[in-house]
C-alpha atoms as a PDB file:
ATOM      1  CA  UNK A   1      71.401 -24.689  99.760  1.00  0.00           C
ATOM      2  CA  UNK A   2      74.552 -26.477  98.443  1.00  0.00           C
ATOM      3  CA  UNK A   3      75.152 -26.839  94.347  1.00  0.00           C
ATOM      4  CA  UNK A   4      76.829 -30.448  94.433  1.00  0.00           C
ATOM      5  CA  UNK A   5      78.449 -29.370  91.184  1.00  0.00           C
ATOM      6  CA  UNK A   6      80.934 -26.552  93.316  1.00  0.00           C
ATOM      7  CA  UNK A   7      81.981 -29.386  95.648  1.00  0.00           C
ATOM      8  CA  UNK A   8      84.960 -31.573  94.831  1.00  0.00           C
ATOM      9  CA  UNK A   9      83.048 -35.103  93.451  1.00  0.00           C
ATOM     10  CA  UNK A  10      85.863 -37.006  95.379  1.00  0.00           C
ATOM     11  CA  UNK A  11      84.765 -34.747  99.141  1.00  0.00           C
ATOM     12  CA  UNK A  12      81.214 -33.850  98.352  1.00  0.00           C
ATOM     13  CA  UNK A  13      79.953 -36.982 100.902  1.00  0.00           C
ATOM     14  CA  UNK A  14      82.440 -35.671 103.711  1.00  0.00           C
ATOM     15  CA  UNK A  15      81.228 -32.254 102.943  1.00  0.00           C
ATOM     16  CA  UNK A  16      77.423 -33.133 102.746  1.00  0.00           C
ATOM     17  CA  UNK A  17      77.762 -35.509 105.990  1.00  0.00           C
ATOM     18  CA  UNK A  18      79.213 -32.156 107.784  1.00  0.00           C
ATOM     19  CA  UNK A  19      76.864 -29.225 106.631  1.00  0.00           C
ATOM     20  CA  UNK A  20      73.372 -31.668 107.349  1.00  0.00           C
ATOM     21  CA  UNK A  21      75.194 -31.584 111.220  1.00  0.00           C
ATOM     22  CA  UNK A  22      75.031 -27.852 110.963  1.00  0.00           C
ATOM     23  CA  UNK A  23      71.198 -27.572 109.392  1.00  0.00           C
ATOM     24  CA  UNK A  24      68.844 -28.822 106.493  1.00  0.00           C
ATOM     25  CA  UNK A  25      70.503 -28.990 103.251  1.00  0.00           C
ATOM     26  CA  UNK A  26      68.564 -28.911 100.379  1.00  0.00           C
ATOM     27  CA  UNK A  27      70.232 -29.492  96.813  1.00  0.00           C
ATOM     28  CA  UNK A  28      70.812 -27.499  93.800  1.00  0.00           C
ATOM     29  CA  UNK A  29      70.696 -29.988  90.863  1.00  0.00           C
ATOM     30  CA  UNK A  30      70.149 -30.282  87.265  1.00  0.00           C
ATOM     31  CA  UNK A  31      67.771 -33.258  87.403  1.00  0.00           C
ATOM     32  CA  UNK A  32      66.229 -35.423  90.117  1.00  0.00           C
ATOM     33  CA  UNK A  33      65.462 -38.914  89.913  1.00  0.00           C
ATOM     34  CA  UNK A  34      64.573 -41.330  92.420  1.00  0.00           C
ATOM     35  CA  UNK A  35      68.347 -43.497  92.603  1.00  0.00           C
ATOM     36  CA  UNK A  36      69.766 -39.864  92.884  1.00  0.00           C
ATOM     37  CA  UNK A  37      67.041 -38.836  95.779  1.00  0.00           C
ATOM     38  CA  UNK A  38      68.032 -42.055  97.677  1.00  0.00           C
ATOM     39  CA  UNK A  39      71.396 -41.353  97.299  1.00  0.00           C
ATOM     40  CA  UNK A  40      71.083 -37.927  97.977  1.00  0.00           C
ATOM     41  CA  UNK A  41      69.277 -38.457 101.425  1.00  0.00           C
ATOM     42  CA  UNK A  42      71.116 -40.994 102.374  1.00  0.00           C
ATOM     43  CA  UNK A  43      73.550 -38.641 102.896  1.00  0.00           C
ATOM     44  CA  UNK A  44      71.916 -36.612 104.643  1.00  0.00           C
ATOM     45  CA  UNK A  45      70.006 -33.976 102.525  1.00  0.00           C
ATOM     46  CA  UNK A  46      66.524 -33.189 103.388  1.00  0.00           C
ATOM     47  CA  UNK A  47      65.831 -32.052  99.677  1.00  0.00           C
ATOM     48  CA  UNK A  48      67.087 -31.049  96.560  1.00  0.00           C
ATOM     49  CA  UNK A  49      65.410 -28.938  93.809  1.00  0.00           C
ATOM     50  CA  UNK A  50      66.349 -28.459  90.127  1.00  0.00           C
ATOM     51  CA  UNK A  51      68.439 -25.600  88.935  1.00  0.00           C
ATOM     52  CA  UNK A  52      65.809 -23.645  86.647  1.00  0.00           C
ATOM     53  CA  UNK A  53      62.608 -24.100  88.909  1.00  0.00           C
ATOM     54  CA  UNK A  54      60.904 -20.977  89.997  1.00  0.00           C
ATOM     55  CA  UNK A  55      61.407 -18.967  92.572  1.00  0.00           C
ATOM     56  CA  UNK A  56      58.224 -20.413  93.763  1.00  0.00           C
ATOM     57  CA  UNK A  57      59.509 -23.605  93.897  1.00  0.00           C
ATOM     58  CA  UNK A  58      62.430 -22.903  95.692  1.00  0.00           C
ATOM     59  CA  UNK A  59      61.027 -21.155  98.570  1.00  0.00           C
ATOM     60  CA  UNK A  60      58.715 -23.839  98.756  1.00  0.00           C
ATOM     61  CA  UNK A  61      61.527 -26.300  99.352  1.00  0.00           C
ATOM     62  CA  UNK A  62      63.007 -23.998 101.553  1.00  0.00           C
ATOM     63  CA  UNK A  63      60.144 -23.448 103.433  1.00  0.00           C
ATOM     64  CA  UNK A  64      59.462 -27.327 103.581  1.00  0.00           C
ATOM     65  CA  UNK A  65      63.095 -27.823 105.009  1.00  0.00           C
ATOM     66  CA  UNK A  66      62.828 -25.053 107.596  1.00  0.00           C
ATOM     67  CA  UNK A  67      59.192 -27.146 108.775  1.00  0.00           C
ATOM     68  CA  UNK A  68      61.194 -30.180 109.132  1.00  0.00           C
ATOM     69  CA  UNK A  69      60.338 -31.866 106.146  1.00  0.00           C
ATOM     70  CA  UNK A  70      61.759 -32.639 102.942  1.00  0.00           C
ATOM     71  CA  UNK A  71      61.599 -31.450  99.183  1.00  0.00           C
ATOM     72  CA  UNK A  72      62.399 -33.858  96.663  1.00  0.00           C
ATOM     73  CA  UNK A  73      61.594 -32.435  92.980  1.00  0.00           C
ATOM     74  CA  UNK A  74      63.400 -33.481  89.520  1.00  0.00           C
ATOM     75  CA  UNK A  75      61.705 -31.025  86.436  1.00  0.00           C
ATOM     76  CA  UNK A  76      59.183 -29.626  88.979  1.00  0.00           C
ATOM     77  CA  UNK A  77      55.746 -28.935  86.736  1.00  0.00           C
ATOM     78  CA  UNK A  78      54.688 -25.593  88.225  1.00  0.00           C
ATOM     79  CA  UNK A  79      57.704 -23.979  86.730  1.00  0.00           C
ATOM     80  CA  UNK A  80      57.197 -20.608  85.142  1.00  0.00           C
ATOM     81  CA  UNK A  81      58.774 -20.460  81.796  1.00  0.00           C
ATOM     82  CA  UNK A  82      62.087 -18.465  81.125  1.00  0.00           C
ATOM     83  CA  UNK A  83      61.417 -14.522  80.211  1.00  0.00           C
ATOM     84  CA  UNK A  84      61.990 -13.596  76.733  1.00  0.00           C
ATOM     85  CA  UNK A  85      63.596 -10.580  76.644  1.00  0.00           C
ATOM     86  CA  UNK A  86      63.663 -10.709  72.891  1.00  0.00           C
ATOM     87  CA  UNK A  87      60.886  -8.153  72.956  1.00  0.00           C
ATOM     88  CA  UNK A  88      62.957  -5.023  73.595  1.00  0.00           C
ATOM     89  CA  UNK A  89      62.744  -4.115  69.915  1.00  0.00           C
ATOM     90  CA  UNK A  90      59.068  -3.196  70.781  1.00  0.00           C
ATOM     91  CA  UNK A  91      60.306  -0.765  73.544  1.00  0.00           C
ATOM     92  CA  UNK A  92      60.703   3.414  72.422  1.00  0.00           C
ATOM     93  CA  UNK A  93      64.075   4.908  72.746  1.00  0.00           C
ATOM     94  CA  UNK A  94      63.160   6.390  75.813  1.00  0.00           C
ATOM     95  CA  UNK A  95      61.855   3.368  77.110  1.00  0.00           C
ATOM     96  CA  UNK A  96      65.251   1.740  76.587  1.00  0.00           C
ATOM     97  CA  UNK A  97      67.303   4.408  78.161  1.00  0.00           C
ATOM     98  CA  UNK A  98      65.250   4.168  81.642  1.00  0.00           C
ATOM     99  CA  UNK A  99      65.653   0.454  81.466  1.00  0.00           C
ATOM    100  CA  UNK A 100      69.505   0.825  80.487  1.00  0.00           C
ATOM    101  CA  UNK A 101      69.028   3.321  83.939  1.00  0.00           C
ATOM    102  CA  UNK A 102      67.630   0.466  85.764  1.00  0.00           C
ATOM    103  CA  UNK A 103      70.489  -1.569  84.888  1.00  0.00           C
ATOM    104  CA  UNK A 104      73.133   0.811  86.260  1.00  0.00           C
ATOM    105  CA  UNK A 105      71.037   0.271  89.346  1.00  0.00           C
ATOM    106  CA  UNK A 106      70.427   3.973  89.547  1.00  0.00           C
ATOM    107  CA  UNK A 107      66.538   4.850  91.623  1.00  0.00           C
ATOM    108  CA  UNK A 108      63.507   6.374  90.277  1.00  0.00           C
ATOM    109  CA  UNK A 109      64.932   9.595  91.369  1.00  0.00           C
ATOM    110  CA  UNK A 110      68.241   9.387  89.725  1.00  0.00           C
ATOM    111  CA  UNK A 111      67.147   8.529  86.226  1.00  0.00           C
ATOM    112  CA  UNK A 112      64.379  11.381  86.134  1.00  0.00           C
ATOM    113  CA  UNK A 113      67.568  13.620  87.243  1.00  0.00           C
ATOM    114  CA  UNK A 114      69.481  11.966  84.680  1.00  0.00           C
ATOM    115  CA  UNK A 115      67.418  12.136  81.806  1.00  0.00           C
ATOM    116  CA  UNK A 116      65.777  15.657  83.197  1.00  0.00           C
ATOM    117  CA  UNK A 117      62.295  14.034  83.281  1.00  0.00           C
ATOM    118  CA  UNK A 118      59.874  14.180  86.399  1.00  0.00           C
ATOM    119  CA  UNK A 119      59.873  10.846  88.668  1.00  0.00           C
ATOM    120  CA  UNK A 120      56.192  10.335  87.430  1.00  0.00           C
ATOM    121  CA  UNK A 121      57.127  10.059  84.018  1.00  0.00           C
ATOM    122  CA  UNK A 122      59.726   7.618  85.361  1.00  0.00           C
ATOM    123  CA  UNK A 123      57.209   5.019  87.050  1.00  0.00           C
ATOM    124  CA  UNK A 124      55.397   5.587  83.718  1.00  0.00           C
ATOM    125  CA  UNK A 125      58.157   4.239  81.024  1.00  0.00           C
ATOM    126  CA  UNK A 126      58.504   1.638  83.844  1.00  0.00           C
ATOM    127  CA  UNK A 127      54.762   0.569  83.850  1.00  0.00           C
ATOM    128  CA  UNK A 128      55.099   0.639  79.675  1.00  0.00           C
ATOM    129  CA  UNK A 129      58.581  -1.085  79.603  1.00  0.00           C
ATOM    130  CA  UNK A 130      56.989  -3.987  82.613  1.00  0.00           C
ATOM    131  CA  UNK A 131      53.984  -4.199  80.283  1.00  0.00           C
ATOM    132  CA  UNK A 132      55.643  -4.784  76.808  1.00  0.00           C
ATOM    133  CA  UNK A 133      57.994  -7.331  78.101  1.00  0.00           C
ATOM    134  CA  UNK A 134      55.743  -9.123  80.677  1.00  0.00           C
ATOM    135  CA  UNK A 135      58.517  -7.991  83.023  1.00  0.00           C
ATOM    136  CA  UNK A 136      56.918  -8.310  87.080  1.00  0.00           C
ATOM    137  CA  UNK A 137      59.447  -6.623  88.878  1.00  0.00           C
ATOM    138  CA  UNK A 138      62.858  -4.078  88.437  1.00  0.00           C
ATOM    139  CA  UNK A 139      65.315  -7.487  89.022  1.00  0.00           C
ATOM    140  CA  UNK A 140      63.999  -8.698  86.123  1.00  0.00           C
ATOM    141  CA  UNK A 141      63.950  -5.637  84.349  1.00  0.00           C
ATOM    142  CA  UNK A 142      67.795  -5.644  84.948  1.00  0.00           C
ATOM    143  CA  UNK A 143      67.956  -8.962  83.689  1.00  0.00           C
ATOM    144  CA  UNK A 144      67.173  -8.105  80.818  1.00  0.00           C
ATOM    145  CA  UNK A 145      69.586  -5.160  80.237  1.00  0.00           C
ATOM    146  CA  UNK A 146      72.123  -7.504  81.665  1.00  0.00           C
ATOM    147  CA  UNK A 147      71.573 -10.591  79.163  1.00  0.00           C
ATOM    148  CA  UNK A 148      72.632  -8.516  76.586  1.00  0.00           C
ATOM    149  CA  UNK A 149      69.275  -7.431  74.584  1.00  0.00           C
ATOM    150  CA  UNK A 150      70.181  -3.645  75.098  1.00  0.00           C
ATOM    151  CA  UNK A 151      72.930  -2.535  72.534  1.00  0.00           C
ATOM    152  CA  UNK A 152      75.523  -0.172  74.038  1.00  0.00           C
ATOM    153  CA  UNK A 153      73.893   3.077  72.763  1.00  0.00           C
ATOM    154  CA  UNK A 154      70.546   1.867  74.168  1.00  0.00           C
ATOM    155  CA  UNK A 155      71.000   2.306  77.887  1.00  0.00           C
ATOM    156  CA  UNK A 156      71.675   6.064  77.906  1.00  0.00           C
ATOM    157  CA  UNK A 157      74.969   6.508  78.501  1.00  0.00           C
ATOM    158  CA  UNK A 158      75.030   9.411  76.232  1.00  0.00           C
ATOM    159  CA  UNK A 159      73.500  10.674  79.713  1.00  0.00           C
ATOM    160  CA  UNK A 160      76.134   9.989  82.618  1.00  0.00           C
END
């Protein structure tokens, strides 16, 4: 997968013409339209897929490139919205020290030895904290420590 953005605009043909010898190269883009497609394979890309489509989407692509065919998509319609992480106001104290836990990248096993609380009651504020937030899986849950929605006090470093 090559951003065309990180590649010098004056070398990105060279540079495209040289990595499609090596395998399929599908495109990280902002938007896709059909001049830009054209272009785009032309050159020797098999596919390109915009920047904020899902995950789904992208291993789709990928997985369409690595059968020998080619992904072309511009604002891809199956793309699950952004996560609002806004929510974290609804979360408990506790609840917002495990996730600030989660963040550090620390296990299940290290935060219930951290906060002196039993692994169970871990994967519980976990379940709670996933459920609130409509959070499917721990990277996101460190997203959303990361982007900033935890304040400093939050993620239990009163703890370390």
């Amino acid at each position: 997968m090559i951003d065309p953005g990180l590649v010098c605009e004056a070398e990105f043909a060279e540079f495209l013409a040289t990595a499609t010898r090596l395998a399929p190269v599908l495109l990280l883009v902002d938007h896709v339209d059909e001049d830009m497609s054209t272009e785009y394979a032309t050159l020797g890309a098999r596919g390109a897929v915009n920047r904020s489509a899902s995950g789904a989407a992208v291993i789709t692509a990928v997985r369409a490139l690595a059968d020998g065919g080619e992904f072309w998509t511009g604002a891809a319609p199956d793309l699950e919205p952004e996560p609002d992480f806004r929510d974290v106001d609804t979360l408990s104290p506790r609840e917002l020290q495990v996730l600030g836990q989660i963040a550090r990248g620390l296990t299940h096993g290290q935060i219930a030895n951290r906060l002196a609380i039993s692994t169970h009651t871990v994967d519980t504020y976990v379940k709670r904290i996933r459920s609130k937030l409509s959070i499917g899986n721990k990277a996101e849950l460190t997203r959303a420590a990361i982007l900033g929605t935890l304040s400093a006090d939050a993620t239990g470093s009163g703890n370390c």
